[in-house]
C-alpha atoms as a PDB file:
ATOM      1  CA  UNK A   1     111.510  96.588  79.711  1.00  0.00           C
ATOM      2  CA  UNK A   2     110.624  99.836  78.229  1.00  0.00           C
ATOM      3  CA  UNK A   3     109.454  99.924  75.149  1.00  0.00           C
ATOM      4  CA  UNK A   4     109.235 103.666  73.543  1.00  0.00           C
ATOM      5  CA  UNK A   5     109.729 104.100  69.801  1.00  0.00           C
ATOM      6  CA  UNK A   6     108.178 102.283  67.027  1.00  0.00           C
ATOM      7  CA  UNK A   7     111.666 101.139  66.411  1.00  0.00           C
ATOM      8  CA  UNK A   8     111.772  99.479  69.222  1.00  0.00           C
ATOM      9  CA  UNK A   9     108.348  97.721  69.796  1.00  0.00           C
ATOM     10  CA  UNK A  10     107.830  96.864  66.053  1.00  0.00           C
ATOM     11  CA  UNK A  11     110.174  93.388  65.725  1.00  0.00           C
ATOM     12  CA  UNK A  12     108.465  92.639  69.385  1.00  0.00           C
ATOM     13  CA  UNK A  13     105.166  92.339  67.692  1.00  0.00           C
ATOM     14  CA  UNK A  14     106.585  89.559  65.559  1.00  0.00           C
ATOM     15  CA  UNK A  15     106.303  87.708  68.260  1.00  0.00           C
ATOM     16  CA  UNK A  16     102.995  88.790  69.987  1.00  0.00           C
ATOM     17  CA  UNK A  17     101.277  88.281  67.177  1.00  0.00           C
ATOM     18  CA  UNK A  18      98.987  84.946  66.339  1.00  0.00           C
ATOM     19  CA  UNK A  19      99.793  83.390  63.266  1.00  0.00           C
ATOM     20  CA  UNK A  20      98.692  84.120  60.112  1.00  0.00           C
ATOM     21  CA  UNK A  21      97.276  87.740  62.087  1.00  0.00           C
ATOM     22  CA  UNK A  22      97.751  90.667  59.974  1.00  0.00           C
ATOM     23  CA  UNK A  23      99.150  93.698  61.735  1.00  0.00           C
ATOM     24  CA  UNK A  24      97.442  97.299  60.461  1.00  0.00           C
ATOM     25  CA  UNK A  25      98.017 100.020  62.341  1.00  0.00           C
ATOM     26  CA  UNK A  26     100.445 100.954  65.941  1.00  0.00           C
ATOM     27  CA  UNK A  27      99.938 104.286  68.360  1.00  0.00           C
ATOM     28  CA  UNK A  28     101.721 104.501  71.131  1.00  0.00           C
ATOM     29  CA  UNK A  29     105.408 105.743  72.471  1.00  0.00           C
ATOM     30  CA  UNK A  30     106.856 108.394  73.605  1.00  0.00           C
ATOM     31  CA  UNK A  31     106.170 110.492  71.366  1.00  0.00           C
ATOM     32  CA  UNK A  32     102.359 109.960  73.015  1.00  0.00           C
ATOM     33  CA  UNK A  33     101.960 111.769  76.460  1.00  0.00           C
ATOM     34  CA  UNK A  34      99.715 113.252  78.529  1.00  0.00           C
ATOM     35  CA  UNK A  35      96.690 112.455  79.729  1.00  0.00           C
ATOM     36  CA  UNK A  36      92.962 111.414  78.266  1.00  0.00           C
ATOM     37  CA  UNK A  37      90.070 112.944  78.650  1.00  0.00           C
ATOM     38  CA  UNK A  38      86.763 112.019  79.418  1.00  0.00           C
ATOM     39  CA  UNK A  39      82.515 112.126  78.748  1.00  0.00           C
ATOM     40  CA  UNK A  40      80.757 109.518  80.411  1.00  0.00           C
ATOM     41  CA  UNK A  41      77.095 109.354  81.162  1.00  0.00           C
ATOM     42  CA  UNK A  42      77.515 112.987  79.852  1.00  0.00           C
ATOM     43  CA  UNK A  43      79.716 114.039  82.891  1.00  0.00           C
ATOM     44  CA  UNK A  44      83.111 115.853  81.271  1.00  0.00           C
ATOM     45  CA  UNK A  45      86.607 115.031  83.567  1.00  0.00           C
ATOM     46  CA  UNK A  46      89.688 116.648  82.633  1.00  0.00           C
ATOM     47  CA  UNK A  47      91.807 114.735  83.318  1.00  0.00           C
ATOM     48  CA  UNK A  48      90.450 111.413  83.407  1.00  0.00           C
ATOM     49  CA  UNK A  49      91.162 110.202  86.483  1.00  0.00           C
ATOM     50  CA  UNK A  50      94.447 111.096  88.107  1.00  0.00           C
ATOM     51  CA  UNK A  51      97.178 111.950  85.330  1.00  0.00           C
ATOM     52  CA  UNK A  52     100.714 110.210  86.318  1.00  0.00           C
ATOM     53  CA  UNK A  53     103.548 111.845  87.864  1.00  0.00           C
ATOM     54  CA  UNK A  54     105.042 114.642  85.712  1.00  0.00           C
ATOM     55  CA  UNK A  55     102.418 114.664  82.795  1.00  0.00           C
ATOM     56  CA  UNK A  56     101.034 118.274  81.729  1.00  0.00           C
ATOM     57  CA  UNK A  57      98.120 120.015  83.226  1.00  0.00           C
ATOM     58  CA  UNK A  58      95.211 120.533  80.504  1.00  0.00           C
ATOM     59  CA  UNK A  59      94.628 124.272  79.865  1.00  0.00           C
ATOM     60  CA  UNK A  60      92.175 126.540  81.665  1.00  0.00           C
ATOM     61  CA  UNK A  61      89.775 126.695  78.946  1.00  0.00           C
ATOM     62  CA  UNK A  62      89.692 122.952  78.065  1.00  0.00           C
ATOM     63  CA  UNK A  63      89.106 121.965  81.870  1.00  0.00           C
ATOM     64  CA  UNK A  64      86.147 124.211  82.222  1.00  0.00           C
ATOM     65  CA  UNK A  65      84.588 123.520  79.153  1.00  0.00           C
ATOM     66  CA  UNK A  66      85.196 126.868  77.384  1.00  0.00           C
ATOM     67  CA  UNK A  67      85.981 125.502  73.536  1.00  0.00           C
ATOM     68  CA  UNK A  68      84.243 124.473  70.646  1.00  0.00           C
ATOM     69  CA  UNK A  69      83.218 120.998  68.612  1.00  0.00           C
ATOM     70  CA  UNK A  70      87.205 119.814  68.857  1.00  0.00           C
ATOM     71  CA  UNK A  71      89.474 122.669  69.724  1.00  0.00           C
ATOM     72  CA  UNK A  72      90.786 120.291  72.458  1.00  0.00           C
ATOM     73  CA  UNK A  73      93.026 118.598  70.206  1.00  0.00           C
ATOM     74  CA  UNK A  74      95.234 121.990  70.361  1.00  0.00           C
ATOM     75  CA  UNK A  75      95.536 121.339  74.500  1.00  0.00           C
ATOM     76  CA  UNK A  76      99.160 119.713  74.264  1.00  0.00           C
ATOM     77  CA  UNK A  77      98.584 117.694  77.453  1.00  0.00           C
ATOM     78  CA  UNK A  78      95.714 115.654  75.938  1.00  0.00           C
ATOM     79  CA  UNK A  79      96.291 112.891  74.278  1.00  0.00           C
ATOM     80  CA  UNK A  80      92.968 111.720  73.768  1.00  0.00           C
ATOM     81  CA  UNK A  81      89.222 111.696  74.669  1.00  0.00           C
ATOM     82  CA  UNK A  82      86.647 109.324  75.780  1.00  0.00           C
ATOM     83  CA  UNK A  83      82.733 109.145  74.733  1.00  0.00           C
ATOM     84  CA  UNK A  84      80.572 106.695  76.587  1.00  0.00           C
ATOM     85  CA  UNK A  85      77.721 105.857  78.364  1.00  0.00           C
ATOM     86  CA  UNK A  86      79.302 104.313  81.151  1.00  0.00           C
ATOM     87  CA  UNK A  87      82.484 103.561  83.030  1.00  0.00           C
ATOM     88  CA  UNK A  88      82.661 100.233  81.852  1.00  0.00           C
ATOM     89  CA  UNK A  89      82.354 100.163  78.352  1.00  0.00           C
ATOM     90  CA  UNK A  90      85.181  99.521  75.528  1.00  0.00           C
ATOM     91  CA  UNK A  91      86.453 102.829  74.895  1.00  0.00           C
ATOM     92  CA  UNK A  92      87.381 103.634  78.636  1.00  0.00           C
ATOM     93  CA  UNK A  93      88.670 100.047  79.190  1.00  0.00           C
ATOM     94  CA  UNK A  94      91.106 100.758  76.510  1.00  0.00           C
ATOM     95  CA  UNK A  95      92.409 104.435  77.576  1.00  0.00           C
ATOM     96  CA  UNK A  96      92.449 102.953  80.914  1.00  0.00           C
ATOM     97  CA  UNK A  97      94.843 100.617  79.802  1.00  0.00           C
ATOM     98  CA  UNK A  98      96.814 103.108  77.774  1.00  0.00           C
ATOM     99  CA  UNK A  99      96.658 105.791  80.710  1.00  0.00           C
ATOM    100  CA  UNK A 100      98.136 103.729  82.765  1.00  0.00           C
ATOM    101  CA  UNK A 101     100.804 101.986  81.072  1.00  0.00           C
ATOM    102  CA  UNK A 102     101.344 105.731  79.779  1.00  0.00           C
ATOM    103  CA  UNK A 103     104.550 106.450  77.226  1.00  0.00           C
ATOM    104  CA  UNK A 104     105.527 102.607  77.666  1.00  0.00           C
ATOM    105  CA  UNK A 105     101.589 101.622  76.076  1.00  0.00           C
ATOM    106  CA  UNK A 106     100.918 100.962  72.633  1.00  0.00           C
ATOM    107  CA  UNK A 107      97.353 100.298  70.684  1.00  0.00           C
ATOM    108  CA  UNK A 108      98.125  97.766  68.189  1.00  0.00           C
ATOM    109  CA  UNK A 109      95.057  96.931  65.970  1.00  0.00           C
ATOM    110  CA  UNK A 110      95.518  93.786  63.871  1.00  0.00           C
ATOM    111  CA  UNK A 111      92.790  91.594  61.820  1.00  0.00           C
ATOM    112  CA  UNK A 112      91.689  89.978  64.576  1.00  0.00           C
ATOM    113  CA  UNK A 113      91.537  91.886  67.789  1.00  0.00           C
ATOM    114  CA  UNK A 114      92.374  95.558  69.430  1.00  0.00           C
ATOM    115  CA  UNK A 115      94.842  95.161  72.048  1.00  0.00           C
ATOM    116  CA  UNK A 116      97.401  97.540  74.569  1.00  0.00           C
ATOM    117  CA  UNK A 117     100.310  95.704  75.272  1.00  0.00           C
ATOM    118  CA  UNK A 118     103.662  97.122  76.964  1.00  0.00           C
ATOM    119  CA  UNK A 119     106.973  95.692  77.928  1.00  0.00           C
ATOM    120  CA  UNK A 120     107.634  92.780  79.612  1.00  0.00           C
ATOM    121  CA  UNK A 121     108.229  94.138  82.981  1.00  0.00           C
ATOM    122  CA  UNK A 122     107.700  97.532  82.563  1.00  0.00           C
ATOM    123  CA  UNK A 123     104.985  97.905  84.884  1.00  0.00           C
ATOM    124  CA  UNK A 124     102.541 101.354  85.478  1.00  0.00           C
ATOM    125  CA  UNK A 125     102.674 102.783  89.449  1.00  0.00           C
ATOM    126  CA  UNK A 126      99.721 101.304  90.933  1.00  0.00           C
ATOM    127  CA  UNK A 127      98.561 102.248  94.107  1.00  0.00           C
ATOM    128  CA  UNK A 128      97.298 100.374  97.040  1.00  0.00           C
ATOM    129  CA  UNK A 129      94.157 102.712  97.415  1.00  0.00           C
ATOM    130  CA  UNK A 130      92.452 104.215  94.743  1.00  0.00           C
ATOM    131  CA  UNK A 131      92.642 108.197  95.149  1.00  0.00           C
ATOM    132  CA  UNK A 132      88.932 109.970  95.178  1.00  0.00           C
ATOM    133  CA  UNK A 133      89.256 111.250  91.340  1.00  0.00           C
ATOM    134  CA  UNK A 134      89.870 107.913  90.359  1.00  0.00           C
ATOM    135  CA  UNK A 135      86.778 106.366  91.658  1.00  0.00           C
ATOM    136  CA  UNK A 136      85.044 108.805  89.760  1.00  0.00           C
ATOM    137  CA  UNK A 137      82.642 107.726  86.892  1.00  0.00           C
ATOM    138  CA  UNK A 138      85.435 109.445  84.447  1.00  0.00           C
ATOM    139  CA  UNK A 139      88.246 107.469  86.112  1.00  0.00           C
ATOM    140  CA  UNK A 140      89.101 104.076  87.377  1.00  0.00           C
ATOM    141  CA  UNK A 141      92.928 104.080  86.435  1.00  0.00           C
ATOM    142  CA  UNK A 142      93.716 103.232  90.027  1.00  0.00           C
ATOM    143  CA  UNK A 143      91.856  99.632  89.206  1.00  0.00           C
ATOM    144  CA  UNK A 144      93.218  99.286  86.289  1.00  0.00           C
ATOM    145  CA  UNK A 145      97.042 100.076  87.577  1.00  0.00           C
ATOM    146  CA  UNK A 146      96.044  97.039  89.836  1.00  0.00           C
ATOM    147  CA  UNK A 147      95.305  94.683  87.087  1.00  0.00           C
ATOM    148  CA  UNK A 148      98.256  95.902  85.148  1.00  0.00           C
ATOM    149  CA  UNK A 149     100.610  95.175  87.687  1.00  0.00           C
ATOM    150  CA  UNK A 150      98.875  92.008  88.464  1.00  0.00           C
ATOM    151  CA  UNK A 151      99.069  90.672  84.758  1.00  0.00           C
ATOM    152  CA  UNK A 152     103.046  91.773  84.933  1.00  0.00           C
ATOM    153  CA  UNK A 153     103.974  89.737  88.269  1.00  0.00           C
ATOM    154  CA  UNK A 154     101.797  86.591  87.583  1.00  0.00           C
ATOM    155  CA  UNK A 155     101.834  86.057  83.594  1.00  0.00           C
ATOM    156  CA  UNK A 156      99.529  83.738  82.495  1.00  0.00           C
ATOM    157  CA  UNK A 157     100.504  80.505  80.764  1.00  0.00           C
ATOM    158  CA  UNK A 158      99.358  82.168  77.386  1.00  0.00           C
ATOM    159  CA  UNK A 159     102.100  84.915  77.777  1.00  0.00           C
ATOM    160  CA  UNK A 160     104.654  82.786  78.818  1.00  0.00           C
ATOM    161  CA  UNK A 161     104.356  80.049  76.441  1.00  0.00           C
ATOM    162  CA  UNK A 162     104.442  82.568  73.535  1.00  0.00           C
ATOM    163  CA  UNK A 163     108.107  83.389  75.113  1.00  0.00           C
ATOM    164  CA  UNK A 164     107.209  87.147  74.075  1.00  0.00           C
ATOM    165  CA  UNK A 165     108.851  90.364  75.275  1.00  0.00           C
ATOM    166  CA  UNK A 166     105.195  92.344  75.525  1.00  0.00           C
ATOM    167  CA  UNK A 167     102.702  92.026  78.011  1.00  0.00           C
ATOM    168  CA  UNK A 168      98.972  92.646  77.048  1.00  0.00           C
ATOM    169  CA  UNK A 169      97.458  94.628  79.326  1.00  0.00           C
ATOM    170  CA  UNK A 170      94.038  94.778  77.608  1.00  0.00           C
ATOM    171  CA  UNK A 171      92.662  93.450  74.442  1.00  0.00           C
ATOM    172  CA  UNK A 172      89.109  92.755  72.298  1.00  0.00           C
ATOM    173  CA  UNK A 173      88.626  89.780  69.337  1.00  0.00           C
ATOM    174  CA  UNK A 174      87.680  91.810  66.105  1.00  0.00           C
ATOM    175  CA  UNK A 175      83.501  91.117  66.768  1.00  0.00           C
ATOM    176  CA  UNK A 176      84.442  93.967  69.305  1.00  0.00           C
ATOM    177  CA  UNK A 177      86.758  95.923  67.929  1.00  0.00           C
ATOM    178  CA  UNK A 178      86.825  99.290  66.819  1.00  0.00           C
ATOM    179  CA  UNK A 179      86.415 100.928  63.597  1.00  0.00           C
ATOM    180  CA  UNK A 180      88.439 103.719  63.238  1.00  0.00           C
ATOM    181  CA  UNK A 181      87.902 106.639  61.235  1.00  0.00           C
ATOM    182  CA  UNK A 182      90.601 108.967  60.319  1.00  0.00           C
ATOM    183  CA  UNK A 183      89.951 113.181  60.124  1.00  0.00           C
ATOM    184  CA  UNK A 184      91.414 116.531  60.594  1.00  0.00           C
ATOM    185  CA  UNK A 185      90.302 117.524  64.076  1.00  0.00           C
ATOM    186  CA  UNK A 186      90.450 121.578  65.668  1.00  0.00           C
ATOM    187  CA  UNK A 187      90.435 124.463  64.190  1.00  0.00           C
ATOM    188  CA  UNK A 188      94.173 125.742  62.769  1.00  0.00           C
ATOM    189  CA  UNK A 189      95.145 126.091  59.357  1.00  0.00           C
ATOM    190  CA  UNK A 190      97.136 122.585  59.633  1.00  0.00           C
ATOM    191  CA  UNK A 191      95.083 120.672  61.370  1.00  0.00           C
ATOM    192  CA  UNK A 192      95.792 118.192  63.818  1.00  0.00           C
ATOM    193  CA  UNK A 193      95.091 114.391  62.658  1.00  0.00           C
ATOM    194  CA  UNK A 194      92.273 112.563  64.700  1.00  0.00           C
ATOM    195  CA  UNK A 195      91.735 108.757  64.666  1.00  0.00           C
ATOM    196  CA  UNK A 196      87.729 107.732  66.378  1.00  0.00           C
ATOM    197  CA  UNK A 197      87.943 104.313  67.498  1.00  0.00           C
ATOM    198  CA  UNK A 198      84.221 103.782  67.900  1.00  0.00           C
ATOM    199  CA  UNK A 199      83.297 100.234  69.378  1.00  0.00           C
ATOM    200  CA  UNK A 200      80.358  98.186  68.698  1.00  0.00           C
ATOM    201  CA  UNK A 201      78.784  98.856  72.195  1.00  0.00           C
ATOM    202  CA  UNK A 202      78.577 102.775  70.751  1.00  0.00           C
ATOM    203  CA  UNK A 203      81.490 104.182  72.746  1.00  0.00           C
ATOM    204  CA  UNK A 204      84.803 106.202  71.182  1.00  0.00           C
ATOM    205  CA  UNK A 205      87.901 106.492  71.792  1.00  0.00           C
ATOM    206  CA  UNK A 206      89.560 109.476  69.951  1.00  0.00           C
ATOM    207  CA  UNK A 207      93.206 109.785  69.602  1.00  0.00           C
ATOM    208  CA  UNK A 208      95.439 112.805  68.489  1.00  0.00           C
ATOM    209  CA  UNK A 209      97.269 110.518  65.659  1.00  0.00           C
ATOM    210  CA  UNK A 210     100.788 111.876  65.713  1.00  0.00           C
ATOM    211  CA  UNK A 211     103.037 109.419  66.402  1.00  0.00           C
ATOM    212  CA  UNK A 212     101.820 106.279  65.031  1.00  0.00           C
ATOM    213  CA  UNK A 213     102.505 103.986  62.367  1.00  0.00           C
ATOM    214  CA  UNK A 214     100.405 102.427  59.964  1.00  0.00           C
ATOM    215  CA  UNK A 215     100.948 100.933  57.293  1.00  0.00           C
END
């Protein structure tokens, strides 16, 4: 099931949520594409690992590294960038999980946890073999296609039990979650809106903020 607008996935996280868990903020849809971005173990990829089928290519000057402090946020194929000292820390595990679930992914941040759930059977391409750029040290989308489309055909008890139309494709309990921090990002007169997501374990995740909800 694809799930696209807020309009759409909002009365579905009635039922994905825990009770008594207080919902605070949702990014995600359609209005979301393109591809992330990536420092890790200070080596810059753009794009992130392989970008999916028909997103945008990142701009000249972005891919080589000719900008300053956070002019990337103007690059209209970015979506977002990841900070960390390695591959497997939370900030790439989550725009893993968002990269590959692409405009079908949402971040939902609650009181409890972080998660990225999609629809119930909408499930990301996933490859049997892993292409070189995603076994990169700024990639690994290939593995986590493979766990996405694992979680979709064999839903654990939780998910079925629950009786819920999303899927979780990734999640952390609020000890590990991210505080985010809200700012004008680039350099134009109206400046593009930036949310950091920086984890405990030191890693960010930043975020153009456009078409989100929060309430």
């Amino acid at each position: 099931m694809s799930v696209r607008s807020f309009r759409e996935v909002r009365p579905l996280l009635d039922s994905w949520q825990h009770d008594g868990e207080r919902l605070l903020a949702v990014y995600g849809g359609e209005a979301e594409h393109g591809c992330f971005a990536s420092t890790i173990a200070g080596r810059r990829s753009v794009p992130h690992g392989a970008p999916r089928p028909g997103d945008p290519v990142p701009v000249r000057s972005v891919v080589e590294g000719r900008y300053r402090g956070d002019e990337w946020v103007h690059d209209p194929a970015l979506r977002g960038w990841v900070h960390a000292d390695s591959p497997d820390q939370l900030a790439v595990q989550c725009a893993n999980a968002l990269a590959s679930a692409g405009p079908d992914g949402w971040l939902v941040m609650t009181d409890r946890r972080t998660a990225v759930v999609t629809g119930n059977g909408c499930t990301p391409d996933a490859g049997t073999e892993e292409e070189p750029a995603e076994r990169s040290a700024g990639g690994f989308l290939g593995r986590a296609r493979s766990m996405v489309a694992a979680v979709q055909s064999d839903l654990s008890d939780r998910f079925r039990s629950r009786d819920t139309a999303l899927v979780t494709l990734w999640e952390c309990p609020i000890a590990r979650t991210a505080r985010t921090e809200r700012r004008p990002g680039g350099r134009n007169v109206r400046a593009n809106l930036v949310s950091s997501e920086r984890f405990p374990d030191g890693s960010v995740l930043e975020l153009k903020w456009s078409g989100t909800w929060s309430p």
